[in-house]
Protein backbone atom coordinates (compact mmCIF):
# COMPACT_ATOMS: atom_id res chain seq x y z
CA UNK A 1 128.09 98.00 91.70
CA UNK A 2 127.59 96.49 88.24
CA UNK A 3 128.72 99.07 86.24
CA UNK A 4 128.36 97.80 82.52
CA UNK A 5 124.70 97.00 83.64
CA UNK A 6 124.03 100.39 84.83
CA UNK A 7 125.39 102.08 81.63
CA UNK A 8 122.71 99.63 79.97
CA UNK A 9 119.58 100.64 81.86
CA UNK A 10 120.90 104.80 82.24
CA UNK A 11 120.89 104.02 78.97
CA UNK A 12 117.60 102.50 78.20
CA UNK A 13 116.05 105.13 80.45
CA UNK A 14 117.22 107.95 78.42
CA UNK A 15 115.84 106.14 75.11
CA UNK A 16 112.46 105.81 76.47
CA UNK A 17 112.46 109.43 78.04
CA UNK A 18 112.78 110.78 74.62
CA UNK A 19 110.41 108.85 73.33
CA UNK A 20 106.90 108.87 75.84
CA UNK A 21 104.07 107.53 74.88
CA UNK A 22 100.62 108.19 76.18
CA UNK A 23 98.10 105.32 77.39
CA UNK A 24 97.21 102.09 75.09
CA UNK A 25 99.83 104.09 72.45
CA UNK A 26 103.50 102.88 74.00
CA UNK A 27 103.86 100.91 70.38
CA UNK A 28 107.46 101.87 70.32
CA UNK A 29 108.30 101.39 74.23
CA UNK A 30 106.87 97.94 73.69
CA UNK A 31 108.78 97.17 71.26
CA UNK A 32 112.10 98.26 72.11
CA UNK A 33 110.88 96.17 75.67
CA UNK A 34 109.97 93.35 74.16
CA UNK A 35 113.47 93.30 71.68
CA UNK A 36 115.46 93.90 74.48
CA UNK A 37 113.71 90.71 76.42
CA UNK A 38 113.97 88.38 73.69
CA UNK A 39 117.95 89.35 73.09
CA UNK A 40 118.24 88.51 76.94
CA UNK A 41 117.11 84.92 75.48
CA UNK A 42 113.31 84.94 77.69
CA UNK A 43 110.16 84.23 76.41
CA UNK A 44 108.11 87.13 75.31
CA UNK A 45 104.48 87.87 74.41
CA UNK A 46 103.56 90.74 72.33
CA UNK A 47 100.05 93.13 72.56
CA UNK A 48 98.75 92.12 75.93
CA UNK A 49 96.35 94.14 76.46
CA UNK A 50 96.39 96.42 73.64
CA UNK A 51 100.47 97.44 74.29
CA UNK A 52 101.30 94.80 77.02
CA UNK A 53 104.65 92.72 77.31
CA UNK A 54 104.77 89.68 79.04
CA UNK A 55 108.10 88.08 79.27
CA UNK A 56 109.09 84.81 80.99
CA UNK A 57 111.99 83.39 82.66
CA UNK A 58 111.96 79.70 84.08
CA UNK A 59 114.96 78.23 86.03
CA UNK A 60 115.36 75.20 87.59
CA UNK A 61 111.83 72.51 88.26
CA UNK A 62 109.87 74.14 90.59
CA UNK A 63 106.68 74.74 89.98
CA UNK A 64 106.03 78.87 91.78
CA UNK A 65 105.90 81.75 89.51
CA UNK A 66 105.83 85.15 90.38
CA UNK A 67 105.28 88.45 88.54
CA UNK A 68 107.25 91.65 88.25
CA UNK A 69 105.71 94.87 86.90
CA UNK A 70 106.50 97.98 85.30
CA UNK A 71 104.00 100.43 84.12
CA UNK A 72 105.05 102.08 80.50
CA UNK A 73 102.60 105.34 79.94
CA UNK A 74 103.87 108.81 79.60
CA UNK A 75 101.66 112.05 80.65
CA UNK A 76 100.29 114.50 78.42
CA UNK A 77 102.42 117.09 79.61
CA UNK A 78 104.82 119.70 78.54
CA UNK A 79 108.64 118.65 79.63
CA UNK A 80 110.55 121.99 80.56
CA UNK A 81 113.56 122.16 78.24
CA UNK A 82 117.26 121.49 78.52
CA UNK A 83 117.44 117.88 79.15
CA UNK A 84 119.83 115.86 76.33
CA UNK A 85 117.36 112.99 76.84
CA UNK A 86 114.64 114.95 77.14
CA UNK A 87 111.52 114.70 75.36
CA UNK A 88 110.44 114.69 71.32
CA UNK A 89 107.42 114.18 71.75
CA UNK A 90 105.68 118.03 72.13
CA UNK A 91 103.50 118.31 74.88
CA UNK A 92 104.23 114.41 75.98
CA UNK A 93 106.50 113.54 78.70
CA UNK A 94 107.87 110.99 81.12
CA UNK A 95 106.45 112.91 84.43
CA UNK A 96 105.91 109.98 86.91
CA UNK A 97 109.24 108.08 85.95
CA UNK A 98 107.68 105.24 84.08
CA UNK A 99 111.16 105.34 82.04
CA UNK A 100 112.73 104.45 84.82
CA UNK A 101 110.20 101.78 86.19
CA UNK A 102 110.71 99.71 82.57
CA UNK A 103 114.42 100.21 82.68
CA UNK A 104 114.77 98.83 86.73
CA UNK A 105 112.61 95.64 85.02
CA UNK A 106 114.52 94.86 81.99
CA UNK A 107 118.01 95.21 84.45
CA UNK A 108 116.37 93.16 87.35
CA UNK A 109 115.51 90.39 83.90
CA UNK A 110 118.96 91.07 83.30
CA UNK A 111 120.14 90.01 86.23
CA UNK A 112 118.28 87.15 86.91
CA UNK A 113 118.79 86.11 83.80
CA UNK A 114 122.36 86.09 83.73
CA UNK A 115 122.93 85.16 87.22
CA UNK A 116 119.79 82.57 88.14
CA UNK A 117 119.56 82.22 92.06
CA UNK A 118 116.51 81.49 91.97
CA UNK A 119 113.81 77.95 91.19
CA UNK A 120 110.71 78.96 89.40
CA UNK A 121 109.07 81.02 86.84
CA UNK A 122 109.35 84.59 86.80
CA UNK A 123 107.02 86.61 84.66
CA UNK A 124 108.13 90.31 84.09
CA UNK A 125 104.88 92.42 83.04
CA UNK A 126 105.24 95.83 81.15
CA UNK A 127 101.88 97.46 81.35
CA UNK A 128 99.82 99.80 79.74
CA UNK A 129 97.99 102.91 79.95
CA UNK A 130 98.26 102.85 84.32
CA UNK A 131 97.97 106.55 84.47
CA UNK A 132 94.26 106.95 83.86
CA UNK A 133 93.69 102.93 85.61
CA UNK A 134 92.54 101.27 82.09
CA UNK A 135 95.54 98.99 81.52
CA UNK A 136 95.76 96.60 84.39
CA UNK A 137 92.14 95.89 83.45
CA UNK A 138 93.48 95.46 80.08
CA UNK A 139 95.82 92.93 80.61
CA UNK A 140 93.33 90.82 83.07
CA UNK A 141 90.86 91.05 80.30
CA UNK A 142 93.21 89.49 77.77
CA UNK A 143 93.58 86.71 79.64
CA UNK A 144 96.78 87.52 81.65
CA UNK A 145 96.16 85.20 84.47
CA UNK A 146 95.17 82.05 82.42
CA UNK A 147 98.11 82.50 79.48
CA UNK A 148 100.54 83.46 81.74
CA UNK A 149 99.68 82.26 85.34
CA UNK A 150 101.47 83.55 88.98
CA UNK A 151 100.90 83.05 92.50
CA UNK A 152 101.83 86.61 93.34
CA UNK A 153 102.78 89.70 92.17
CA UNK A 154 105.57 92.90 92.74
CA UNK A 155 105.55 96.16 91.50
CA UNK A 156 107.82 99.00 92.53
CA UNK A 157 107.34 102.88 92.24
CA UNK A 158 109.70 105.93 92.17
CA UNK A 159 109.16 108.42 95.62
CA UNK A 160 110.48 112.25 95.25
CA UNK A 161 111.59 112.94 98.29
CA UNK A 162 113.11 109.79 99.40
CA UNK A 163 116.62 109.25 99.84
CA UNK A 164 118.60 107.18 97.01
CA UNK A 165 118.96 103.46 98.27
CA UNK A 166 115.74 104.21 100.85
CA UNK A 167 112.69 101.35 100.61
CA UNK A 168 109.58 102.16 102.12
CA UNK A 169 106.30 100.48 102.08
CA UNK A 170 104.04 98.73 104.79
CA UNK A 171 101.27 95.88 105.03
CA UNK A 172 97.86 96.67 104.46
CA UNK A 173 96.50 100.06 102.42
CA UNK A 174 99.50 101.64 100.78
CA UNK A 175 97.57 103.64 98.30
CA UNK A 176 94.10 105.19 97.76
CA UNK A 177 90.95 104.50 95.75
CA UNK A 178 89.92 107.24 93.61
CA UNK A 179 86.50 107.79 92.43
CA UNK A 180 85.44 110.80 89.80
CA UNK A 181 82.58 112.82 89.95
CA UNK A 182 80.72 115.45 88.25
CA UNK A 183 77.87 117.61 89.36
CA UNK A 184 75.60 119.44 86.93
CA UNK A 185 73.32 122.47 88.29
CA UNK A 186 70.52 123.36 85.78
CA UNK A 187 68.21 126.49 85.96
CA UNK A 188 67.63 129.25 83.41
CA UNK A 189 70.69 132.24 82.98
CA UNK A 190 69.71 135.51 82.04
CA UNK A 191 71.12 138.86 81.98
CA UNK A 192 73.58 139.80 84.60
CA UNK A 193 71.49 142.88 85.69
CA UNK A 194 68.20 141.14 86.42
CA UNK A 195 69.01 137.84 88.57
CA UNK A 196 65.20 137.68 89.25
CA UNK A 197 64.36 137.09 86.22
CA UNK A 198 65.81 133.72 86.10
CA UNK A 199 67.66 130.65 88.35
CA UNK A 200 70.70 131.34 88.02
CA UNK A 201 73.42 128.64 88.74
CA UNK A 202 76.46 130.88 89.76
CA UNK A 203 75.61 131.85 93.56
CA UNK A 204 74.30 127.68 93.64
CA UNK A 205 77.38 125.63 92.87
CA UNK A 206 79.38 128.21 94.99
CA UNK A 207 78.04 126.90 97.79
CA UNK A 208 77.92 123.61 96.94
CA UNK A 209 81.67 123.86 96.45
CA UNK A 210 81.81 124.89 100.20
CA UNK A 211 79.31 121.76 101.55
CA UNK A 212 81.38 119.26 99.73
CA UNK A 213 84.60 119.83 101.58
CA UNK A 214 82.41 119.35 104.44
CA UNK A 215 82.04 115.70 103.87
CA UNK A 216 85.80 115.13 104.97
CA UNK A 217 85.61 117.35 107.53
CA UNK A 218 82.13 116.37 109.23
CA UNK A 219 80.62 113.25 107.38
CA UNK A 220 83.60 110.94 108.31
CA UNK A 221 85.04 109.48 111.09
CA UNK A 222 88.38 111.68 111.99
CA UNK A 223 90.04 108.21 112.07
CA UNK A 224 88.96 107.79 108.29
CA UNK A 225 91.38 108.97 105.95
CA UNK A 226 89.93 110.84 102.99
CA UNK A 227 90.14 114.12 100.51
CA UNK A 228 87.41 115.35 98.35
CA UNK A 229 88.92 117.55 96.16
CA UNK A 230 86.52 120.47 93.33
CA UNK A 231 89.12 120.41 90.51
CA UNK A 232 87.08 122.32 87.76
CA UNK A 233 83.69 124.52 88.25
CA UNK A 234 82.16 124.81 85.15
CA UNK A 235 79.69 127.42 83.35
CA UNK A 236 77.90 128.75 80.52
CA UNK A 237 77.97 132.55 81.27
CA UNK A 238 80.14 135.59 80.15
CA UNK A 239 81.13 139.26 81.66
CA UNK A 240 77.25 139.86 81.54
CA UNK A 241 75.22 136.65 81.21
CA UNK A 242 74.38 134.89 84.18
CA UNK A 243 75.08 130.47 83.81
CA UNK A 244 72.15 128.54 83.83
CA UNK A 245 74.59 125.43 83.64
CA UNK A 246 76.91 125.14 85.99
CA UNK A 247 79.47 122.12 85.99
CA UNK A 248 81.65 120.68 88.89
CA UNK A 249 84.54 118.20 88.47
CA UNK A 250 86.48 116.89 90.59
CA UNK A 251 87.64 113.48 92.52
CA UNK A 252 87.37 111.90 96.09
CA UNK A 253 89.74 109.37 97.73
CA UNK A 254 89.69 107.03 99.77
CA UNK A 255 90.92 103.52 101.15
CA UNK A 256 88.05 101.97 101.97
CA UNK A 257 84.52 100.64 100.04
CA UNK A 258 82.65 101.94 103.02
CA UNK A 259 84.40 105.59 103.39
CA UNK A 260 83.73 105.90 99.30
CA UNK A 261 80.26 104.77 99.29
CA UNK A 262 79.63 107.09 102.64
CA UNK A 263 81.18 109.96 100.40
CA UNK A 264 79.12 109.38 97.19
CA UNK A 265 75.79 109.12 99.34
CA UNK A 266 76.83 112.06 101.09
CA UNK A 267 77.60 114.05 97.87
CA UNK A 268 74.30 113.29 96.17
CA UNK A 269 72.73 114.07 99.39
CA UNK A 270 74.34 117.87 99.52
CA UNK A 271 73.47 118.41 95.57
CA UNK A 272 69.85 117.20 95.71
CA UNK A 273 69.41 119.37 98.64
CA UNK A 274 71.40 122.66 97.08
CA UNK A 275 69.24 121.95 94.11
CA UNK A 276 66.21 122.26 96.13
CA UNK A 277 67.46 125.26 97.83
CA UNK A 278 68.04 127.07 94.50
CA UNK A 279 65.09 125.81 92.00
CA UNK A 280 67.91 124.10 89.93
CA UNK A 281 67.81 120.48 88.55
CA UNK A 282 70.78 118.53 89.54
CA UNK A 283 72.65 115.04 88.07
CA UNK A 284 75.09 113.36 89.99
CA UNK A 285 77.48 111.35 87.89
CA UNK A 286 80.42 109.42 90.17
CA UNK A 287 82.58 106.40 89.14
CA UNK A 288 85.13 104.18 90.87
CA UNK A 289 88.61 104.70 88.44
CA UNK A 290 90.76 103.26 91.31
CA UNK A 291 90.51 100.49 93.92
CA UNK A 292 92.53 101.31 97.11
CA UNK A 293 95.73 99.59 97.10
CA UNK A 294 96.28 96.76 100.02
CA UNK A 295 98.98 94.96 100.42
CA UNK A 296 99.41 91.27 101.43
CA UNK A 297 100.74 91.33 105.03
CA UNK A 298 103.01 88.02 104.78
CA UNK A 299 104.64 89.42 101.67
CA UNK A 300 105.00 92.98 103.15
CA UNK A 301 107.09 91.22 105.50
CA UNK A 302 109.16 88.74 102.87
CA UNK A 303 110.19 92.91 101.22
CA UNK A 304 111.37 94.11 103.36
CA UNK A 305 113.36 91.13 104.43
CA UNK A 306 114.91 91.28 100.60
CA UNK A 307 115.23 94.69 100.79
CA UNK A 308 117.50 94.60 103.38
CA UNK A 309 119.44 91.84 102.36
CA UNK A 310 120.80 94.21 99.70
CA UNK A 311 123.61 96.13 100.75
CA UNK A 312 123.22 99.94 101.89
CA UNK A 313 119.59 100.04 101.58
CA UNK A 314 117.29 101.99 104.26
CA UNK A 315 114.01 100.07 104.81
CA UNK A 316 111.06 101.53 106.14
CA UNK A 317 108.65 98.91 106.89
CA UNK A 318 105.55 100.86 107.80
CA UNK A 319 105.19 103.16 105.24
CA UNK A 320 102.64 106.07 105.84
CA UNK A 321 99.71 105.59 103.03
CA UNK A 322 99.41 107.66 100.65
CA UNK A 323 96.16 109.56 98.75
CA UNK A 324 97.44 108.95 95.45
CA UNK A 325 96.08 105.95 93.61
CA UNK A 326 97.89 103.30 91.70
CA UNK A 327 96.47 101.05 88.91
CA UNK A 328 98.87 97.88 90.23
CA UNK A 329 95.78 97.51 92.77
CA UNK A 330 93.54 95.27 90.15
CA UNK A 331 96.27 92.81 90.15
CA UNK A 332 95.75 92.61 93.60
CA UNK A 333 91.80 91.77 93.37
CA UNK A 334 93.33 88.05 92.22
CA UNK A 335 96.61 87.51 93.61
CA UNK A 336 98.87 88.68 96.91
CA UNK A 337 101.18 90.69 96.05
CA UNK A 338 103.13 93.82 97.51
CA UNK A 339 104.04 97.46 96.04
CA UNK A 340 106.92 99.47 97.26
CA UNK A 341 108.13 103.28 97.39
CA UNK A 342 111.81 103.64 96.21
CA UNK A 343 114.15 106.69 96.58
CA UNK A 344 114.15 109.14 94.00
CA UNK A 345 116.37 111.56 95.92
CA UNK A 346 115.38 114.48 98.24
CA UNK A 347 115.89 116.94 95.78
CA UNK A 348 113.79 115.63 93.07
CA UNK A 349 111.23 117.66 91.27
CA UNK A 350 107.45 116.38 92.28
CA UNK A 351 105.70 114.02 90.12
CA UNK A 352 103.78 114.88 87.35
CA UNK A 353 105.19 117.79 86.93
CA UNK A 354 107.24 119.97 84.01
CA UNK A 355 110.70 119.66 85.67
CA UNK A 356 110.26 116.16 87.20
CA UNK A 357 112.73 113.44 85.86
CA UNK A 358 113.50 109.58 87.03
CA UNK A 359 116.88 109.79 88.97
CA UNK A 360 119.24 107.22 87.24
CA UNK A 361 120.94 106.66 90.62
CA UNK A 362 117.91 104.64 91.43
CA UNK A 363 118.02 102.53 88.67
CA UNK A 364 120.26 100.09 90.12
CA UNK A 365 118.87 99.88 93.69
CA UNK A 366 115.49 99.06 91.67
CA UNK A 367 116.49 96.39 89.99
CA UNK A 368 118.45 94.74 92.61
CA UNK A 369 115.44 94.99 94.75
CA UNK A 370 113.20 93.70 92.09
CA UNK A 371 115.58 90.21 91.46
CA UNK A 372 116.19 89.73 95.31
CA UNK A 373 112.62 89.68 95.50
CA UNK A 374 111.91 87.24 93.09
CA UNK A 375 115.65 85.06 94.70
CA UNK A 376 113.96 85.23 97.91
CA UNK A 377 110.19 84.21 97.07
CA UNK A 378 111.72 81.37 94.44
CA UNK A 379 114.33 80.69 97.03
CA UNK A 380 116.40 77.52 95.44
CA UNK A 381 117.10 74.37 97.01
């Protein structure tokens, strides 16, 4: 264990706790990221993207480079209190353990920086704004992959529920897609005590609530993996006033084009026909925020075989997918590249959630991963 180094990130983590930042507004995390990477002596790039850092290492002539990446956003919620490093930022936290994700990158730049092993270029990528899938896109827009060029990419994420030390992730779809959508029922309201007077919306988007869990459940395939998901139902009534608007909100995932498309046919389907059904006019709105996440097969493989070259780790090398999405997928739409689940203890709080925080016994095993990684794919002669 390299003690002195995990002092250093412990105490970078609790620094950038204290201090979230919401998407394309991480001015200070950038900052302190790209200070810290230019007193480790790399090359660093500034406002990638809006808030992007882009550091470089090179070592030894050949002519590979790979990419490392940390995501740097903070959620817009409330932290519970009691935490010394907890948040000052009111109504602003570090719920996903982004914190920790920068602070496992600068101590695996650390590390290879101090202790080579490795014949290449390594870029190490602090990104924007993942949480709501803008900042990847960001980055590639600004020219990431012509200023800064790689053959691959890595990217790690924390895992409540997983042991400490425990690596887990698997070739192939990883993560979901997620598209939004929003369904708007029009008629005429009127007063609560004479529905025939009007078309009400109410009684209308009830049941269209019911139909669209239906999709999952008897549009798809049972071998297709999928959630539709009513998050918010809308309206403009009161105690007495029947809606004649009624909004629904919500989001679908997936992990393939196909199963999405088949889902946003099949939604548009169920509203046209509920509108008919009711007299309403209906508007389907539904956009693709997330790509589903697939990992490169050969480099699957090549992590796991650094993962357990480290000692004590517990690799997992066919990780069950999961529904939640992951902005580290656009990457993928140019290079290979692989994204792994690390341990953030069994007894962690969920993710975006009030009492969630980034275990900082996981900082270590993080960064070590992330350096053997780039050792292993930049192996030197």
């Amino acid at each position: 264990m390299n003690a002195p180094l995990l002092a250093r990130m412990t105490g970078w983590r609790h620094r950038l706790h204290a201090a979230p930042e919401f998407g394309f507004e991480e001015h200070g995390t950038a900052a302190f990221v790209a200070d810290t990477l230019e007193a480790l002596g790399l090359e660093v790039a500034r406002g990638i993207g809006g808030t992007g850092v882009v550091a470089t290492l090179r070592r030894g002539a050949g002519n590979r480079a790979i990419a490392l990446r940390a995501d740097m956003d903070a959620l817009r919620i409330a932290e519970t209190p009691g935490r010394p490093h907890g948040s000052r930022s009111p109504g602003l936290m570090h719920a996903c353990g982004h914190d920790g994700h920068v602070a496992m990158l600068l101590g695996a730049a650390h590390l290879l920086a101090a202790e080579g092993g490795f014949d290449g270029t390594v870029r190490f990528l602090f990104q924007p704004a993942e949480e709501w899938g803008r900042g990847a896109l960001a980055m590639l827009d600004d020219g990431l992959l012509s200023r800064f060029p790689f053959d691959e990419i890595h990217g790690l994420h924390n895992m409540p529920g997983l042991p400490i030390g425990h690596v887990a992730t698997r070739p192939g779809a990883l993560m979901a897609a997620e598209d939004i959508f929003e369904i708007t029922l029009r008629g005429t309201g009127g007063h609560a005590a004479r529905p025939d007077t009007g078309r009400e919306a109410l009684v209308a988007g009830c049941a269209l609530v019911g139909d669209l869990q239906g999709i999952v459940s008897r549009r798809l395939s049972p071998a297709e993996a999928a959630v539709v998901s009513v998050t918010e139902f809308l309206t403009d009534g009161t105690r007495n006033v029947l809606p004649g608007t009624v909004r629904l909100l919500g989001d679908a995932r997936s992990f393939t084009p196909a199963v999405s498309a088949r889902i946003e046919a099949e939604m548009r389907r169920l509203a046209a026909g509920t509108a008919t059904s009711y007299a309403l006019d209906v508007t389907v709105e539904y956009r693709r925020e997330f790509v589903p996440l697939l990992n490169d097969p050969a480099l699957a493989q090549e992590v796991v075989a650094a993962a357990r070259s480290l000692p004590g780790a517990t690799v997992c090398a066919a990780a069950e997918p999961v529904c939640a999405s992951e902005d580290f997928a656009r990457f993928l739409a140019h290079v290979p590249g692989v994204f792994t689940f690390i341990g953030n203890g069994e007894a962690s709080a969920p993710l975006h959630n009030p009492e969630y925080d980034f275990d900082d016994r996981a900082l270590m095993p993080g960064a070590q991963l992330l350096a053997a990684i780039a050792r292993r794919r930049l192996a030197a002669a």
